[in-house]
C-alpha atoms as a PDB file:
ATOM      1  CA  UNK A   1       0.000   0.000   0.000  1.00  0.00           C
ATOM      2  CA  UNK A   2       2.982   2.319   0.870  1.00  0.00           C
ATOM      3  CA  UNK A   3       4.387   1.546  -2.723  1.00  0.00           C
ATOM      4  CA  UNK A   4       1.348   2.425  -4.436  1.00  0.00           C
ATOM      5  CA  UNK A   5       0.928   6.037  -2.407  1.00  0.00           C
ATOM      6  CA  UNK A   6       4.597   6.768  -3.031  1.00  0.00           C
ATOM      7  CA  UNK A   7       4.189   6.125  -6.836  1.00  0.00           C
ATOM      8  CA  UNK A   8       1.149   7.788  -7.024  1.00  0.00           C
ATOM      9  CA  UNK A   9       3.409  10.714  -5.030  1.00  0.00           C
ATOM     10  CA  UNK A  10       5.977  10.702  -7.446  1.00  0.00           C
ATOM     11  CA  UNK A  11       3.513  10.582 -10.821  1.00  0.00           C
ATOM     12  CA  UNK A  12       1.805  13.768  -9.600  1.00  0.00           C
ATOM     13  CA  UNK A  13       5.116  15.346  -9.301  1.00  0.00           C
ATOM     14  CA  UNK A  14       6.051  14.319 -12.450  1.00  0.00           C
ATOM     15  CA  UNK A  15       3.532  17.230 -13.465  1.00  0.00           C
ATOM     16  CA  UNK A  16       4.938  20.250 -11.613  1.00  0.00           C
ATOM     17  CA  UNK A  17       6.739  22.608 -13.755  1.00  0.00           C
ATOM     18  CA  UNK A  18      10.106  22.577 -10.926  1.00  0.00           C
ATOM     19  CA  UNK A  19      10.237  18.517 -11.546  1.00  0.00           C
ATOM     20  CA  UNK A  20       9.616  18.722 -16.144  1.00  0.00           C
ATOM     21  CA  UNK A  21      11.755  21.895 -16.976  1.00  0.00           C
ATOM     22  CA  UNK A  22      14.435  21.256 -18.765  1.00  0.00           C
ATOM     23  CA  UNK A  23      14.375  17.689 -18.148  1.00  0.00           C
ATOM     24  CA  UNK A  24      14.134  15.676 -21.091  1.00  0.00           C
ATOM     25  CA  UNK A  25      12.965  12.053 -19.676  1.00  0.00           C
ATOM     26  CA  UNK A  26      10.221  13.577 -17.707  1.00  0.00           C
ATOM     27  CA  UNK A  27       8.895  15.660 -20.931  1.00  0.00           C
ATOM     28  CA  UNK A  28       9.202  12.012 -22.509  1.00  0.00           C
ATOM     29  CA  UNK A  29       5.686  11.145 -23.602  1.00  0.00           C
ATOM     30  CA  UNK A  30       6.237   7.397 -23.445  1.00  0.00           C
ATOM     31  CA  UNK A  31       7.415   7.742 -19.902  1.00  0.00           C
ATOM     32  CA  UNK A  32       4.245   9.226 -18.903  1.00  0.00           C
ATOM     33  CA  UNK A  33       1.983   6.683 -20.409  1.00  0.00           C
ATOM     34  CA  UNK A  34       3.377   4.027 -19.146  1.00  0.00           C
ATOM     35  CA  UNK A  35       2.940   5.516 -15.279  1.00  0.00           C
ATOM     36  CA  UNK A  36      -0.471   6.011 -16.192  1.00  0.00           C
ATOM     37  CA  UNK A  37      -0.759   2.538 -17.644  1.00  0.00           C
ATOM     38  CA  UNK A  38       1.187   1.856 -14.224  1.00  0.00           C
ATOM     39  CA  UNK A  39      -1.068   3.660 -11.775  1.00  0.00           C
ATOM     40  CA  UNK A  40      -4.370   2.473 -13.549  1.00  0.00           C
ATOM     41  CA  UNK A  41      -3.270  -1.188 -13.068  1.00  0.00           C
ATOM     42  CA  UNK A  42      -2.390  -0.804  -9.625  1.00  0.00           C
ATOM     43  CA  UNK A  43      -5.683   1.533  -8.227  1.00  0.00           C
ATOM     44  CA  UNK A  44      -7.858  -1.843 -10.459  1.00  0.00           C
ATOM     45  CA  UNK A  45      -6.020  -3.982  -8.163  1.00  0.00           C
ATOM     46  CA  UNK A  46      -6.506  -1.944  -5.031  1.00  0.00           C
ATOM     47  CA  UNK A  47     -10.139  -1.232  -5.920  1.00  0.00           C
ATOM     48  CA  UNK A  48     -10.761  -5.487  -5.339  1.00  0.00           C
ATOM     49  CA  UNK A  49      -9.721  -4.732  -1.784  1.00  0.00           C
ATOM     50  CA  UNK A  50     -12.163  -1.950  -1.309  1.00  0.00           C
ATOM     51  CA  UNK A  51     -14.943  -2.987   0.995  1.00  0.00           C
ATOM     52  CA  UNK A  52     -18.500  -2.540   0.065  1.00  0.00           C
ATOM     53  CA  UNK A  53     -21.250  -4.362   2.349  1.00  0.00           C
ATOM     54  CA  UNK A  54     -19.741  -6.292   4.824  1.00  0.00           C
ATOM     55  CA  UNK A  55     -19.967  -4.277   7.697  1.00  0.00           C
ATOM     56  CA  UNK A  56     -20.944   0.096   7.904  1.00  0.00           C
ATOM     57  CA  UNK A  57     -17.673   0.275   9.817  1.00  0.00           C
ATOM     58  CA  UNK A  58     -15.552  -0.940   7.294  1.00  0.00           C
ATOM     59  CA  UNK A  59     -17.087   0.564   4.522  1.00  0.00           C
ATOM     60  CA  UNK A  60     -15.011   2.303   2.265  1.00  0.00           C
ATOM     61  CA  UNK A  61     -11.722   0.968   3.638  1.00  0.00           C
ATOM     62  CA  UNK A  62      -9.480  -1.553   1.483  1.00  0.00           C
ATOM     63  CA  UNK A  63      -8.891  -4.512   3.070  1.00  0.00           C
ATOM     64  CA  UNK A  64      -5.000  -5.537   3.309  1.00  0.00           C
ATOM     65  CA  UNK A  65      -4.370  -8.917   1.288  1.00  0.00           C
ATOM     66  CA  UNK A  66      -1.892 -10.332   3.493  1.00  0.00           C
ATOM     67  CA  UNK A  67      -3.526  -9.894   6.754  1.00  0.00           C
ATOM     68  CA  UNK A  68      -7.549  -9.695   6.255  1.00  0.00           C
ATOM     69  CA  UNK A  69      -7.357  -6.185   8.095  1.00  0.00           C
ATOM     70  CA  UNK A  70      -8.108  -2.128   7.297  1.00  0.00           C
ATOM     71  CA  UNK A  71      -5.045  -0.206   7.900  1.00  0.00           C
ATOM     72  CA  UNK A  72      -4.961   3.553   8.511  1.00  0.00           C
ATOM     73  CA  UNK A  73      -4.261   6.130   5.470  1.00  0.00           C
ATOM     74  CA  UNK A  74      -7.584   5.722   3.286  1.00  0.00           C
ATOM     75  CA  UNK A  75      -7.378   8.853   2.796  1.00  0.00           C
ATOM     76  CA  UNK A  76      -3.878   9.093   1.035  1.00  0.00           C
ATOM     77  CA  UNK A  77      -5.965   6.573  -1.857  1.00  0.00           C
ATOM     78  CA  UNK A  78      -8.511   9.444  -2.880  1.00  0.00           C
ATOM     79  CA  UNK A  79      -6.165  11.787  -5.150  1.00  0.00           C
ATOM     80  CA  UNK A  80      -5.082   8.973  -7.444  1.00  0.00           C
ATOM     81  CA  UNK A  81      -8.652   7.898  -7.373  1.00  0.00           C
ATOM     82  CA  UNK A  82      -9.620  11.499  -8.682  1.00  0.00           C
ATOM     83  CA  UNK A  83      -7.082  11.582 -10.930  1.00  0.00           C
ATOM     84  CA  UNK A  84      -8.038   8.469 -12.628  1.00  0.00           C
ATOM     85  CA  UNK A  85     -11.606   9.947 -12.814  1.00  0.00           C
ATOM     86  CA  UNK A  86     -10.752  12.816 -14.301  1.00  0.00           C
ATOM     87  CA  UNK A  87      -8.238  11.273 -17.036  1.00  0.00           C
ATOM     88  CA  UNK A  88     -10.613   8.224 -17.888  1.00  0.00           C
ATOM     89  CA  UNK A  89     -13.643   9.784 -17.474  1.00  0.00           C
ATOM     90  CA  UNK A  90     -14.612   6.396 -15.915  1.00  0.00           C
ATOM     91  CA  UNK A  91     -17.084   6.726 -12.851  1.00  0.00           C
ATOM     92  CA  UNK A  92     -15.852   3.594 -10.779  1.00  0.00           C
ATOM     93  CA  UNK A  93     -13.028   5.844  -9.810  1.00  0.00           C
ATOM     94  CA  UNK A  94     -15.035   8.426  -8.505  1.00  0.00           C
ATOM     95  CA  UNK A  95     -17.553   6.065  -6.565  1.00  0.00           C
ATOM     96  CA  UNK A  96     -14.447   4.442  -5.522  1.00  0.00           C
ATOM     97  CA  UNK A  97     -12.975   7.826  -3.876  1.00  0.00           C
ATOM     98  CA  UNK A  98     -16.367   8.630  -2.817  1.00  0.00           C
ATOM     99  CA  UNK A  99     -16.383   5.912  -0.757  1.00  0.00           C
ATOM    100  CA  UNK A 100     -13.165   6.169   0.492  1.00  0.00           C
ATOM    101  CA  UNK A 101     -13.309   9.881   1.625  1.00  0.00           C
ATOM    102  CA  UNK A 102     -16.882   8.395   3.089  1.00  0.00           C
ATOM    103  CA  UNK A 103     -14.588   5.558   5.109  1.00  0.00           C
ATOM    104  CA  UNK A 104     -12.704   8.612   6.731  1.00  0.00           C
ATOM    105  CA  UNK A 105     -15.179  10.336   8.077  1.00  0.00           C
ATOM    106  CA  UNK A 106     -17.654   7.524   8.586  1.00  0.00           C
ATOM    107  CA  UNK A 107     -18.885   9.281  11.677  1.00  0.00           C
ATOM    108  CA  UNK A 108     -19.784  12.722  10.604  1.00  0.00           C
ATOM    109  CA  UNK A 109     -20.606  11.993   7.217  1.00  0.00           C
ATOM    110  CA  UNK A 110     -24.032  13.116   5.920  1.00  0.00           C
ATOM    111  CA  UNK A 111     -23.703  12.690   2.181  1.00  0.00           C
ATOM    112  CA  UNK A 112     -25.683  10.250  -0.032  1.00  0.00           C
ATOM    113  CA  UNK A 113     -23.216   7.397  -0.235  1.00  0.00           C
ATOM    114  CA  UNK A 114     -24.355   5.956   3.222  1.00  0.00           C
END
């Protein structure tokens, strides 16, 4: 999970103007599209993790693979999800951040998603 947020870290970087100028392999357009090939594969995979039904309290948290438990830092998951929503135009990335920005504040949330 720490991979994927530092990735996603370092891919939005890539888009500041101090990180491109004047460097030629991050004006590459290759480079790009494969970290955005990169980072769509990985939120996919992280999106089977995302809970949805099993219990209101985990709702909107991913579920960690290796040890069947919700770890802290949902929140860290909703910028690439945005990002992917607003490149792809795709709306299971939204729903998906919904949720997640839902699972933070699960308490003193009063939107529609719960």
């Amino acid at each position: 999970m720490r991979n994927i947020l530092f990735v996603a870290f370092v891919f939005a970087l890539s888009f500041s103007g101090r990180v491109c100028a004047g460097n030629p392999v991050y004006s590459d357009k290759s480079l790009r599209n494969d970290a955005e090939k990169l980072l769509m594969e990985w939120v996919d995979t992280l999106l089977t993790y995302q809970c949805e039904g099993l219990h209101p309290a985990l709702d909107g948290g991913f579920l960690c693979p290796a040890c069947a438990r919700i770890h802290g830092r949902i929140g860290d998951t909703v910028l690439p999800l945005m990002y992917l929503a607003d490149k792809t135009g795709d709306d299971k990335y939204l729903l998906a951040a919904k949720e997640a920005s839902c699972g933070i504040f699960k308490f003193s949330c009063k939107c529609s998603c719960r």
